[in-house]
Protein backbone atom coordinates (compact mmCIF):
# COMPACT_ATOMS: atom_id res chain seq x y z
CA UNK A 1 124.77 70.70 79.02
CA UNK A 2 126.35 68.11 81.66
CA UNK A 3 124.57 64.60 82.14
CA UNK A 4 122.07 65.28 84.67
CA UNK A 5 122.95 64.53 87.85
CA UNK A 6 119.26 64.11 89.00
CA UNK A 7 116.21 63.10 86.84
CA UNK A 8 112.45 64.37 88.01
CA UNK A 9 109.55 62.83 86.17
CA UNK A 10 106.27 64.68 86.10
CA UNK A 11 103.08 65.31 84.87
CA UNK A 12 103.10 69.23 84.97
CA UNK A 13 106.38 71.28 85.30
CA UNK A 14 105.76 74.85 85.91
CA UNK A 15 108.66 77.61 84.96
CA UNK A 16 108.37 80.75 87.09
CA UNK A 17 107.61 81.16 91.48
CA UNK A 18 105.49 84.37 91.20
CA UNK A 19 102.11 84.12 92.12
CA UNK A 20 100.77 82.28 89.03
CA UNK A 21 103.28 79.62 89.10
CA UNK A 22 102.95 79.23 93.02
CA UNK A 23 99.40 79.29 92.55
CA UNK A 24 98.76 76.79 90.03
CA UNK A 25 101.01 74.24 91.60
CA UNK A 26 99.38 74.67 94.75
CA UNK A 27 95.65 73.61 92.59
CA UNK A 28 97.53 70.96 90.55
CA UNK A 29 98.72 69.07 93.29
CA UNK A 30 95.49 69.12 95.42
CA UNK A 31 93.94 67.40 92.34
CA UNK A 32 96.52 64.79 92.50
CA UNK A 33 98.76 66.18 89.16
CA UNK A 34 103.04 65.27 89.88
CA UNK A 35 104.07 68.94 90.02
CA UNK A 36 107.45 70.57 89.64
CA UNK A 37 107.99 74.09 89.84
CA UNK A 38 111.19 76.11 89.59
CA UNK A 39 112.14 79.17 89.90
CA UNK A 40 115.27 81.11 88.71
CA UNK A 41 115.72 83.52 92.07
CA UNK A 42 113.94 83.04 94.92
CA UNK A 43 109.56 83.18 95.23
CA UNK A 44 107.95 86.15 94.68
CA UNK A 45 111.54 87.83 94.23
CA UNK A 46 110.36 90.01 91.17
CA UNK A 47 106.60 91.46 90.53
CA UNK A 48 105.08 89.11 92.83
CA UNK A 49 106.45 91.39 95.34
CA UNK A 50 106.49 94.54 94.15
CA UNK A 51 102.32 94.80 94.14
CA UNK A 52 100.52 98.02 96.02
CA UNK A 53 99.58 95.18 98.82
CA UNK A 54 95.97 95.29 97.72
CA UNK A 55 93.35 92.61 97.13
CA UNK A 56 90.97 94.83 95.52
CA UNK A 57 88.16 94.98 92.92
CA UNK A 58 90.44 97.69 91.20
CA UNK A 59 87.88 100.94 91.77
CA UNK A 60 89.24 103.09 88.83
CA UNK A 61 88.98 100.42 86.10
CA UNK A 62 85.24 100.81 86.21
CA UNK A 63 85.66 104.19 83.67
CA UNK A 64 87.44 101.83 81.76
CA UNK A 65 83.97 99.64 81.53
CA UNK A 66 86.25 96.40 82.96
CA UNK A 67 83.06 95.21 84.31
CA UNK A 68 83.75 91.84 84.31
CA UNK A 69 87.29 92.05 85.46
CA UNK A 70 86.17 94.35 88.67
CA UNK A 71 82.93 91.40 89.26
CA UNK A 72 85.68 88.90 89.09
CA UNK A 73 88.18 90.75 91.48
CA UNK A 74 85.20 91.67 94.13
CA UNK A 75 84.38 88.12 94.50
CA UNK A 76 88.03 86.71 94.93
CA UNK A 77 88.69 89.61 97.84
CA UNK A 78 85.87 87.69 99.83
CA UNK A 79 87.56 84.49 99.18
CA UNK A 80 90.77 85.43 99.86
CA UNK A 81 89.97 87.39 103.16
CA UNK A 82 88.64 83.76 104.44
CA UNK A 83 91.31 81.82 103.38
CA UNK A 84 94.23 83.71 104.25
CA UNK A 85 92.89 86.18 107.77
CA UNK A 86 97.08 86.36 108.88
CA UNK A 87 98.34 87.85 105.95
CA UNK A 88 95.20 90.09 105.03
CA UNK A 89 92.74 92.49 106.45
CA UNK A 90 90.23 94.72 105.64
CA UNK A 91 91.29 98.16 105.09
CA UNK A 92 89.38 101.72 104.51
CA UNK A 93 90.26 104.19 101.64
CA UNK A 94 89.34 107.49 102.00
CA UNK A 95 88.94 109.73 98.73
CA UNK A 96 89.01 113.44 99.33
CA UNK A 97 87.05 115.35 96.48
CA UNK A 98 89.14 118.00 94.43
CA UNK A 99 88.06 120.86 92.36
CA UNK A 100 88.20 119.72 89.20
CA UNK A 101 87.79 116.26 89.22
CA UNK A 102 84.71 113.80 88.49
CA UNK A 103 81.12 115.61 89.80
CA UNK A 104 80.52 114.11 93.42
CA UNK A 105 77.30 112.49 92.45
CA UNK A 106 79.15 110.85 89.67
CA UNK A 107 81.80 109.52 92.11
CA UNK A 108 79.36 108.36 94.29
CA UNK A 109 78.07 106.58 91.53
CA UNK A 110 80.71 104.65 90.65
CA UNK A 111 80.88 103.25 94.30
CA UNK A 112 77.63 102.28 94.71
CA UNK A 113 77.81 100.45 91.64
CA UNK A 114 81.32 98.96 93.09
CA UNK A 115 79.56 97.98 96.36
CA UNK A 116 76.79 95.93 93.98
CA UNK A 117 79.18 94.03 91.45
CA UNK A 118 79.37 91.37 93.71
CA UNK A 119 78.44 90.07 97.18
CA UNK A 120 80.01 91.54 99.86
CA UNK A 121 79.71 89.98 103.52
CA UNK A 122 83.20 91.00 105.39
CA UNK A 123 83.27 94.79 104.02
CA UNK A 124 81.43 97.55 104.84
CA UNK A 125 79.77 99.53 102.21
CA UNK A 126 81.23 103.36 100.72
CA UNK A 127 79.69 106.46 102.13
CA UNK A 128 80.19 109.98 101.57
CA UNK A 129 82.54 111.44 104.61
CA UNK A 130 82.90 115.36 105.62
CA UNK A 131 86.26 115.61 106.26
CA UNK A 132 86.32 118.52 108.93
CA UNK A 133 85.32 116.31 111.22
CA UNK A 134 86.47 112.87 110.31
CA UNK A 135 89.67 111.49 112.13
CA UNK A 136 90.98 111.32 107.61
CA UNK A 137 90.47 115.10 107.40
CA UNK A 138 93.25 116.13 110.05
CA UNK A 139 96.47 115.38 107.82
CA UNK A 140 94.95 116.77 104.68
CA UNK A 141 95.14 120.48 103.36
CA UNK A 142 91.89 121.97 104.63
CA UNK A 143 90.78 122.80 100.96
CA UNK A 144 90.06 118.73 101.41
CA UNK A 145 86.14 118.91 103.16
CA UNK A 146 84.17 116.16 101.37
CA UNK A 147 85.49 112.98 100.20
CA UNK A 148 84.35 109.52 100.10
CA UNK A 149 85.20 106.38 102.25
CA UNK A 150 84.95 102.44 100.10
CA UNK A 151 86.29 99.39 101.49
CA UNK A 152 89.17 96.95 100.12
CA UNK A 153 91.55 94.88 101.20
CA UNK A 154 95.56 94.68 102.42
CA UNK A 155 97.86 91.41 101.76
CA UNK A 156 101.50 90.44 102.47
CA UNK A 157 102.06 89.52 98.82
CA UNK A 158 105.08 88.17 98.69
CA UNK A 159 103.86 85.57 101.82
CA UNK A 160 100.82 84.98 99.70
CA UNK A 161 103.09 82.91 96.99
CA UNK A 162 105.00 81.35 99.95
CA UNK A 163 101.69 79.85 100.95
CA UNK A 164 100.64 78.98 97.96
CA UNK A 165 104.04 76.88 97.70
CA UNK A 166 103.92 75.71 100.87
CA UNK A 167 100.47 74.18 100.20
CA UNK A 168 101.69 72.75 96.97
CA UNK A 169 104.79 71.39 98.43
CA UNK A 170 102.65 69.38 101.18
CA UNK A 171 100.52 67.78 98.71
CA UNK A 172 103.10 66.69 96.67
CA UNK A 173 104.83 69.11 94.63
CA UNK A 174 108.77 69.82 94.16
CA UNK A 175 109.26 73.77 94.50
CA UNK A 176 113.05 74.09 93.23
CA UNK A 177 114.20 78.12 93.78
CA UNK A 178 117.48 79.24 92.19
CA UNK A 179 116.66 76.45 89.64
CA UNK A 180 117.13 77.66 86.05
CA UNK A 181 115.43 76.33 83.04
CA UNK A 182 118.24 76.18 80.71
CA UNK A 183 116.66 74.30 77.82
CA UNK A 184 113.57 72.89 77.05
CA UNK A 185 112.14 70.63 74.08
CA UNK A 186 109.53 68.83 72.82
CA UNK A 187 109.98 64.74 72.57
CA UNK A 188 107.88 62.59 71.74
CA UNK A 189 106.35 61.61 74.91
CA UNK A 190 106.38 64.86 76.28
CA UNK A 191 108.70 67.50 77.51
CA UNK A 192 112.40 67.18 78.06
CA UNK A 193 113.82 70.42 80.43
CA UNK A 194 116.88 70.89 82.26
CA UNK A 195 117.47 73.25 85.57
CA UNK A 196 120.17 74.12 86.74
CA UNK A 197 120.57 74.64 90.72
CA UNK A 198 123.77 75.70 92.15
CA UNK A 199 123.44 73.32 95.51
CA UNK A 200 122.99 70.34 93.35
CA UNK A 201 123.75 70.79 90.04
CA UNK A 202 122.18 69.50 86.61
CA UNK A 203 118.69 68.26 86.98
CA UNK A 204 116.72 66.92 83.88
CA UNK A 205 112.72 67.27 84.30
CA UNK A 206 110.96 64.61 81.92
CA UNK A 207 107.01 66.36 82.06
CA UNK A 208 103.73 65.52 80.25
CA UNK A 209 102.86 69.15 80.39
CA UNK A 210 104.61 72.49 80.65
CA UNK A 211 103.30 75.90 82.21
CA UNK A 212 105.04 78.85 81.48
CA UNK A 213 104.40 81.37 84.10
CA UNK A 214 107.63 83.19 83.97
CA UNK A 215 106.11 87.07 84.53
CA UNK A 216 107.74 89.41 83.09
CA UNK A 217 110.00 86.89 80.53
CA UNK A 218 106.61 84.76 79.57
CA UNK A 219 106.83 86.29 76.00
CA UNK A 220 110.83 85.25 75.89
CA UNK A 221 110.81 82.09 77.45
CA UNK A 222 107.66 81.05 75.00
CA UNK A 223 110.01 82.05 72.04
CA UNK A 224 112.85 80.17 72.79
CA UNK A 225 110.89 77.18 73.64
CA UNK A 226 109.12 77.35 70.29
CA UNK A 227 110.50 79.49 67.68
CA UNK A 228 107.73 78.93 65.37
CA UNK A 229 105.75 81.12 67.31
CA UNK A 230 104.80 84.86 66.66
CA UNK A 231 105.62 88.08 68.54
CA UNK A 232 104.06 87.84 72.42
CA UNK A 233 101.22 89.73 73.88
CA UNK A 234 102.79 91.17 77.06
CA UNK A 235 103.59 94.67 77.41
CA UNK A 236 105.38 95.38 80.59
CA UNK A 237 104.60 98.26 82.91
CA UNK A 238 106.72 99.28 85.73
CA UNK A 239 104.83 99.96 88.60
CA UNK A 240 107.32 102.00 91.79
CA UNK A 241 106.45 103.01 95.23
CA UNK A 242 108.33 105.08 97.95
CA UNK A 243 107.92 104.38 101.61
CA UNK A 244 108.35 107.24 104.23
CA UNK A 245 107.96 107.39 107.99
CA UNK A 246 104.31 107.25 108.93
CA UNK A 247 102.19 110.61 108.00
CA UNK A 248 98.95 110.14 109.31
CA UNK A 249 97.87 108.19 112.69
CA UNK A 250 94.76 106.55 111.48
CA UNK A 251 94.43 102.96 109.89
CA UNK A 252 92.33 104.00 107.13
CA UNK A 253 94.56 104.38 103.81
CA UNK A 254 93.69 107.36 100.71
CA UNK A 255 93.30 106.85 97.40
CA UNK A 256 94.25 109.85 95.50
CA UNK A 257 93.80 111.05 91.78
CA UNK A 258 96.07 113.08 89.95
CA UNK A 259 95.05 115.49 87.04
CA UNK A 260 96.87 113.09 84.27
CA UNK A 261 94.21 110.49 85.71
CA UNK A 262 96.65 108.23 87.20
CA UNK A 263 95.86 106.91 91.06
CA UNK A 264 97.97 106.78 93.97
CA UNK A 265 97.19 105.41 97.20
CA UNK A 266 98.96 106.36 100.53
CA UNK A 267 98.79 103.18 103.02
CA UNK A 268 99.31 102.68 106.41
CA UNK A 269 102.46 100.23 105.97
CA UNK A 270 104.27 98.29 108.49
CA UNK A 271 103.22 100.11 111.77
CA UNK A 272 105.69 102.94 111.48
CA UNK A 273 105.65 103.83 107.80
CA UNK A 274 103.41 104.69 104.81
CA UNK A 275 103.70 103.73 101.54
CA UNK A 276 102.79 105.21 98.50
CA UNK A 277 102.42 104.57 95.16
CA UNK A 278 102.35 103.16 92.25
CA UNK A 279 103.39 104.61 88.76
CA UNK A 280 102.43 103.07 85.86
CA UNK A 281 105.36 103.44 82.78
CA UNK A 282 106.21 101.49 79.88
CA UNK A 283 109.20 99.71 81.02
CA UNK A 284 111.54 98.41 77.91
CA UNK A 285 114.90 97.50 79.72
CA UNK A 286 116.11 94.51 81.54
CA UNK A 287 113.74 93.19 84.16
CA UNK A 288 116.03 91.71 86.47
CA UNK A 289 117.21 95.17 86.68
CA UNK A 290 114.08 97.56 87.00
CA UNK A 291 114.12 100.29 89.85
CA UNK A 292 112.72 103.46 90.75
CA UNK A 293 113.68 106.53 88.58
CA UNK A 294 114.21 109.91 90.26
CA UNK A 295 111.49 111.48 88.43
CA UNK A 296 109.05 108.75 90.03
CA UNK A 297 110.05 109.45 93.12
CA UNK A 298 109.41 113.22 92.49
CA UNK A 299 106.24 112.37 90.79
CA UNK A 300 104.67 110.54 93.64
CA UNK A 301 106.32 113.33 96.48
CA UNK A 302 104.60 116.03 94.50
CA UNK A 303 101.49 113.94 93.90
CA UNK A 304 100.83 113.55 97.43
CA UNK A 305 102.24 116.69 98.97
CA UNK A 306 98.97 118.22 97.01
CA UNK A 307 96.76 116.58 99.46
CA UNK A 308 98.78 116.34 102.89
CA UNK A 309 99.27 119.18 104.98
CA UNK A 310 103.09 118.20 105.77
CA UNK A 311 105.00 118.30 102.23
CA UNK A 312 106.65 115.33 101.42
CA UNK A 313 110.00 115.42 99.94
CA UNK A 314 112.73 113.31 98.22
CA UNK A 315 114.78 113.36 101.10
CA UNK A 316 111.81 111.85 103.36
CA UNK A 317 112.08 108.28 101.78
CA UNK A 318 113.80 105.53 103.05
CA UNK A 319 112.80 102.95 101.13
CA UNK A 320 111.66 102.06 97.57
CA UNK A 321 110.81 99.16 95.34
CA UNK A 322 109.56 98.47 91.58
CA UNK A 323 108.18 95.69 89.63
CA UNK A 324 107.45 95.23 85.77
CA UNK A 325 104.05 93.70 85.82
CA UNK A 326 103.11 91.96 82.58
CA UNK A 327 99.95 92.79 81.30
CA UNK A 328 98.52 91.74 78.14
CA UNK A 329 99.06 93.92 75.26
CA UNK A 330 95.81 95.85 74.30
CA UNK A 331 96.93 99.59 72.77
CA UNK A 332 96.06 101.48 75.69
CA UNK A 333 97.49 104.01 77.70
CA UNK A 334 99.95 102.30 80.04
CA UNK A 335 97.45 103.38 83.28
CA UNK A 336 94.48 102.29 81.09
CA UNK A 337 95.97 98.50 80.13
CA UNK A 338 93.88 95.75 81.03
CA UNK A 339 94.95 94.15 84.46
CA UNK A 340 92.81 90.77 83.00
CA UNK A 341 94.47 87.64 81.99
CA UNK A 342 94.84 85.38 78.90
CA UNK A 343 95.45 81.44 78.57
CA UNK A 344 96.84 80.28 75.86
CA UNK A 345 97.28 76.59 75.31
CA UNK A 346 100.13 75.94 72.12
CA UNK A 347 99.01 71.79 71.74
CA UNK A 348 101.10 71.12 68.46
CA UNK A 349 102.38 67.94 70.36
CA UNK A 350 102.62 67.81 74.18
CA UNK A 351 101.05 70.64 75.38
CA UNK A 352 102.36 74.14 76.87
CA UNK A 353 100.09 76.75 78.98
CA UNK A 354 101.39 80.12 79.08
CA UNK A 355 100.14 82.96 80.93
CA UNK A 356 99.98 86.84 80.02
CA UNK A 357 98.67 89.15 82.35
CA UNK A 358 96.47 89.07 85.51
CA UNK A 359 96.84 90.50 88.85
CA UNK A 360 97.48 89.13 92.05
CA UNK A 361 93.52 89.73 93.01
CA UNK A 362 92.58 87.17 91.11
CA UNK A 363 95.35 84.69 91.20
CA UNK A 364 93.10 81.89 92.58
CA UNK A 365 90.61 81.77 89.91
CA UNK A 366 93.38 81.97 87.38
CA UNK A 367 95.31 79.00 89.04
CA UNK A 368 91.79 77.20 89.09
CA UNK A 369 91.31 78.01 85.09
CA UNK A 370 94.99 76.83 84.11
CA UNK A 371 94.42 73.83 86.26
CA UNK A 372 91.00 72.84 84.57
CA UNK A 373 92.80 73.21 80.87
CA UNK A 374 95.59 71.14 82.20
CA UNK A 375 93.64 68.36 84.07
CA UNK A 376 91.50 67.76 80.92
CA UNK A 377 94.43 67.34 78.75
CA UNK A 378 95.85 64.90 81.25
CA UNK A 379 92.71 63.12 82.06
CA UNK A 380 92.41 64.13 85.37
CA UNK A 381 89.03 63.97 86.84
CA UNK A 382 89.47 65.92 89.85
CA UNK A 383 87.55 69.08 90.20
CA UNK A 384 88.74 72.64 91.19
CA UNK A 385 89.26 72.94 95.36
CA UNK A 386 90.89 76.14 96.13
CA UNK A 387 87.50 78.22 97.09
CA UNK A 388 86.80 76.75 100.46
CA UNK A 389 90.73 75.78 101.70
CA UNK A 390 92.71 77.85 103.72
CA UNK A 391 96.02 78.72 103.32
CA UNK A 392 98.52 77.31 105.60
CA UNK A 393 97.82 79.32 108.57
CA UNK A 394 94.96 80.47 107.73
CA UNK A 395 93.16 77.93 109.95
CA UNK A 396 92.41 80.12 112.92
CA UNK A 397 89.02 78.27 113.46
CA UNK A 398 88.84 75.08 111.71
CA UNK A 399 90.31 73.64 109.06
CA UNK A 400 87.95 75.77 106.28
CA UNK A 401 87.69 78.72 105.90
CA UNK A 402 85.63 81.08 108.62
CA UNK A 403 82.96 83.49 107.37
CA UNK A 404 84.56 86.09 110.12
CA UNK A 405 87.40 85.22 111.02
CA UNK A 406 89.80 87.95 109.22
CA UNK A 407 87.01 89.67 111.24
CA UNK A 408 88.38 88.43 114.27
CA UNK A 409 92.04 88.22 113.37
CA UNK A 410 93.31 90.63 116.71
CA UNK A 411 91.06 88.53 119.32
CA UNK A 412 92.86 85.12 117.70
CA UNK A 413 96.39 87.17 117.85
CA UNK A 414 95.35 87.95 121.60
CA UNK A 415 95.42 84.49 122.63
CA UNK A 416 98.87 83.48 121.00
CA UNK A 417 99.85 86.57 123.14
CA UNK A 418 98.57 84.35 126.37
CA UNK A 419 99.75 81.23 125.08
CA UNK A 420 103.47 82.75 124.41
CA UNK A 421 103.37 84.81 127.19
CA UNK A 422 107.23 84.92 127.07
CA UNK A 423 107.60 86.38 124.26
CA UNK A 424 107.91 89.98 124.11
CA UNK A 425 103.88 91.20 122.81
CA UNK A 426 104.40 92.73 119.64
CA UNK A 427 107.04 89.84 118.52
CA UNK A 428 104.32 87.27 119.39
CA UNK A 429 101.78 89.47 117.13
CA UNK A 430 104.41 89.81 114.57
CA UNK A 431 104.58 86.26 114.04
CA UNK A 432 101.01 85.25 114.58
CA UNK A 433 100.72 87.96 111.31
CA UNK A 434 103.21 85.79 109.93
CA UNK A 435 102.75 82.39 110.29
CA UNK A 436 99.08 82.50 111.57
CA UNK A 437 98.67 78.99 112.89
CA UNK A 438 101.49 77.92 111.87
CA UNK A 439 103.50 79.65 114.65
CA UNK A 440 102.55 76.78 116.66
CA UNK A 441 105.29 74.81 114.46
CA UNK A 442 108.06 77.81 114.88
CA UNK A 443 107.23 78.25 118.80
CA UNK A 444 107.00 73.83 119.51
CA UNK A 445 109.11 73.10 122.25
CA UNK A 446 110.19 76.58 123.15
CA UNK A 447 108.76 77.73 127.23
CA UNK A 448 111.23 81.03 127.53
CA UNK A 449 113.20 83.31 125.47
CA UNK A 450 116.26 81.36 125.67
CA UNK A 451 114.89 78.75 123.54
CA UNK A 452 115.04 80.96 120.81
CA UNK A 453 118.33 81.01 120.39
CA UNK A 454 120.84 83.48 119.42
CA UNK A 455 119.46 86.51 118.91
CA UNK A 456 120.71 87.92 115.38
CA UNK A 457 119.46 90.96 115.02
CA UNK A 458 117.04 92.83 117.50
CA UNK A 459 113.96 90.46 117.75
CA UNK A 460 115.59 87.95 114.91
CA UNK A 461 116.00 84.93 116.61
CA UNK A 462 117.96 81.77 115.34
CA UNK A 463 114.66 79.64 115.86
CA UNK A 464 112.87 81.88 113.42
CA UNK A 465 115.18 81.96 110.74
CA UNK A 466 115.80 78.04 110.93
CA UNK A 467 112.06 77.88 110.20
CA UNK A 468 112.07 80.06 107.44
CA UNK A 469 114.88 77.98 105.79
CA UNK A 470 113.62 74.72 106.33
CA UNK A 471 110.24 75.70 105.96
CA UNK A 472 109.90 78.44 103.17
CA UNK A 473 112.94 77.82 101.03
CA UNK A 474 114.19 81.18 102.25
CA UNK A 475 118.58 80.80 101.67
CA UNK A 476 119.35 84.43 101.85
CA UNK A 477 119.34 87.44 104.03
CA UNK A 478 117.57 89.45 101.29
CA UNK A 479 115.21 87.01 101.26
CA UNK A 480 114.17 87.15 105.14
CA UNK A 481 114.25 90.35 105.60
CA UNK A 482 112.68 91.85 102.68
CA UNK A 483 110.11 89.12 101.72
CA UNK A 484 109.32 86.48 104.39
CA UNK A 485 109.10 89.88 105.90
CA UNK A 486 109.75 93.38 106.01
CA UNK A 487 112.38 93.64 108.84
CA UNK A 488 114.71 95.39 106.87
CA UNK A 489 112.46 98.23 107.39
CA UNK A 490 113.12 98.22 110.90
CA UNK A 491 116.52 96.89 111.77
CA UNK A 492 120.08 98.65 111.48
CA UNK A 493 121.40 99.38 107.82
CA UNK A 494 123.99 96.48 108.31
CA UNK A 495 121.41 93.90 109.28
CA UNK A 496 121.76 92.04 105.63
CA UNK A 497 125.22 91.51 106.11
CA UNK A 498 125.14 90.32 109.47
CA UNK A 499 122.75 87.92 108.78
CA UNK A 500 124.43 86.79 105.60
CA UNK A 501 127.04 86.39 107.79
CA UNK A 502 125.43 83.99 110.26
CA UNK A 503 123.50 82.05 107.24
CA UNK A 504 127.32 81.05 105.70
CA UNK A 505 128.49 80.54 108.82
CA UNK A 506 125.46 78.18 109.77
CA UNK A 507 124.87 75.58 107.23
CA UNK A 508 121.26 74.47 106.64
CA UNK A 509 121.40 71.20 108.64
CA UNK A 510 118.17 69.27 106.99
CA UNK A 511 117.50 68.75 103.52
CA UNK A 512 114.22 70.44 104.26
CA UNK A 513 113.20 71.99 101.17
């Protein structure tokens, strides 16, 4: 490799800008830890994205006896729902009852038991529902009469690692996207890496500690930073979903269960849409490349044209995405493997955490784990912080966290709708979803439309975009518009290149981040 044209010292360099990574930079640097973290694409541009959009317990991996994996989950959802109101909300899933499945008393059962695992103040509890006459029933095949209704909850998941990096980068951290790990080595005071980033070139990271949270290439990127070490425990599992125009007119979402066992939900997505999904399929090919197969999108068509009235067909989707979600290797069915986590610490000289499995549930207590392994190796005294601190944003009332206030999420939205009364009222809701208090920062300054600047695409306004770049290391138009947000759902098919257009023809003018 070239001399390094820039040298970062450390104490903790993390490799990979999925949740983990994004998550455990965001602890390290609130305890006081030098953090840099790079990523080879963009954040969240691989599984971190690609999730069902669920902070949940995870319902079906009670008949799995993941007891202490669902406790674990139930109790993050509450402290996520504070920290984060914006990006999150509560959402209903309605089970309809088949022939053949589970006996009802068994089902109810298992959600009584799901409503006691933990404590649960923002949710209501599950009931049983007759569906003749509840507002769920009407875009089901009328064979569907009873079913059950438990509560969960909805995230933006690929803004829930822009947060998280957000956070870490204003208490201290470097967050380096399209910055590739080319080599790494142990020395002996530590750990010698070099990056590569196209924008500035070589970039040598001297670090007294390494995390390797690269996803999906954990298992390789362990290997070729120490041969001596044994096979991995990962065993990837692509997960796809389809999104169609929106079937039902409720806000409540469905689980469903298919004879093989396997779950699919149908979700209320994006105001117009509903999304569906996932599958769960050993996935053995390249994961920079993985996308949906034809047969999955068949699969989950079929699936749920057995419970809605109106089939749903290939032709009805107009959008899909996939992820390969590394889960730790444990001999079960692919739908059965464990969605739990493993640390593993390699301290034959300076040390290296690496990370296999988890799920983006319970990122925050797995950030706060890593981070207590890492601050005793480096002497750090500080303790964990994460469970009272909002995300950026997430400050709607105060600057912790609000018993209620994903609770009150639409009265909050109502007054940015007063406050920006110039702004057209769904934009203004769009981006107090968004950027939750942090609008304030996008909108400073601006009294009328004009000040928005040019208008890129319907309702895609210079001013926003200029945030998102300085603000949320966002550098291309797939990275706008299909994970700062989802407008690529909504805008004209030539959108991207438009607005790759206008991003090369308009320089970044601050070094921002």
């Amino acid at each position: 490799m070239a001399e390094p044209q820039h040298i970062l010292d450390c104490d903790v360099l993390i490799v990979g800008g999925g949740i983990n990574g994004a998550g455990i930079a965001r602890d390290a640097a609130g305890r006081g830890l030098s953090v840099v973290l790079c990523e080879k694409d963009d954040l969240a541009s691989h599984t971190s994205s690609a999730s069902t959009k669920l902070i949940h317990g995870g319902l079906r991996y009670l008949e799995y006896y993941e007891f202490n994996l669902v406790r674990k989950a139930l109790i993050e959802r509450e402290v996520l729902l504070r920290a984060a109101p914006h990006i999150m909300r509560p959402l209903r899933f309605v089970m309809p009852h088949a022939q053949g499945q589970r006996p009802a008393l068994l089902i109810r059962a298992g959600l009584m038991l799901y409503d006691l695992l933990a404590k649960r103040e923002l949710l209501p509890a599950s009931s049983g529902i007759n569906l003749r006459c509840h507002a769920a029933g009407k875009p089901l095949k009328p064979e569907f009469r009873r079913g059950f209704i438990y509560s969960d909850g909805w995230v933006d998941d690929a803004r829930l690692v822009v947060l998280n990096a957000i956070d870490a980068g204003e208490k201290g951290a470097t967050i380096l996207t399209q910055a590739l790990c080319t080599s790494l080595a142990r020395t002996p005071g530590g750990w010698e890496a070099d990056l590569y980033k196209a924008s500035c070139g070589n970039i040598r990271v001297n670090a007294r500690y390494v995390v390797n949270a690269a996803g999906p290439w954990t298992a390789d990127f362990l290997h070729k930073a120490l041969p001596k070490e044994g096979g991995g425990h990962l065993r990837l599992i692509k997960g796809s979903h389809i999104i169609v125009k929106r079937i039902f007119e409720h806000d409540n979402a469905y689980i469903f269960q298919h004879r093989d066992g396997r779950i699919v939900f149908a979700i209320p997505y994006e105001r117009d849409f509903t999304l569906i999904g996932t599958t769960d399929l050993d996935y053995h090919g390249d994961a920079n490349q993985v996308a949906i197969g034809e047969d999955e999108i068949a699969y989950l068509c079929q699936l749920a044209s057995e419970y809605f009235v109106k089939p749903i067909v290939p032709a009805d989707v107009v959008w899909t995405y996939s992820g390969v979600r590394p889960l730790v290797e444990d001999g079960a069915d692919a739908k059965a493997v464990t969605r739990d986590y493993r640390l593993e610490v390699d301290s034959d000289g300076p040390p290296m955490l690496s990370i296999f499995g988890g799920k983006i549930t319970t990122y925050r207590k797995l950030a706060e784990e890593a981070v207590d392994l890492i601050a005793k190796s480096l002497d750090n005294r500080h303790g964990g912080w994460t469970h009272n601190a909002c995300l950026p944003g997430g400050d709607l009332y105060g600057a912790e966290p609000r018993n209620k206030s994903v609770l009150e999420f639409d009265a909050w939205a109502r007054t940015v709708q007063g406050r920006y009364s110039w702004l057209p009222p769904l934009l203004a809701l769009r981006y107090a979803r968004a950027y939750g208090t942090r609008v304030h920062t996008l909108l400073c300054d601006r009294t009328a439309i004009a000040d928005m600047g040019e208008e890129i695409a319907p309702e895609l306004y210079a001013a926003e975009v200029e945030y998102l770049r300085r603000y949320e290391w966002a550098r291309s138009a797939q990275d706008i518009l299909w994970r700062r947000s989802k407008l690529g759902l909504h805008l004209p098919p030539d959108t991207g290149d438009k607005l790759q257009a206008w991003l090369d023809l308009h320089p970044l003018q601050t070094a921002g981040r």
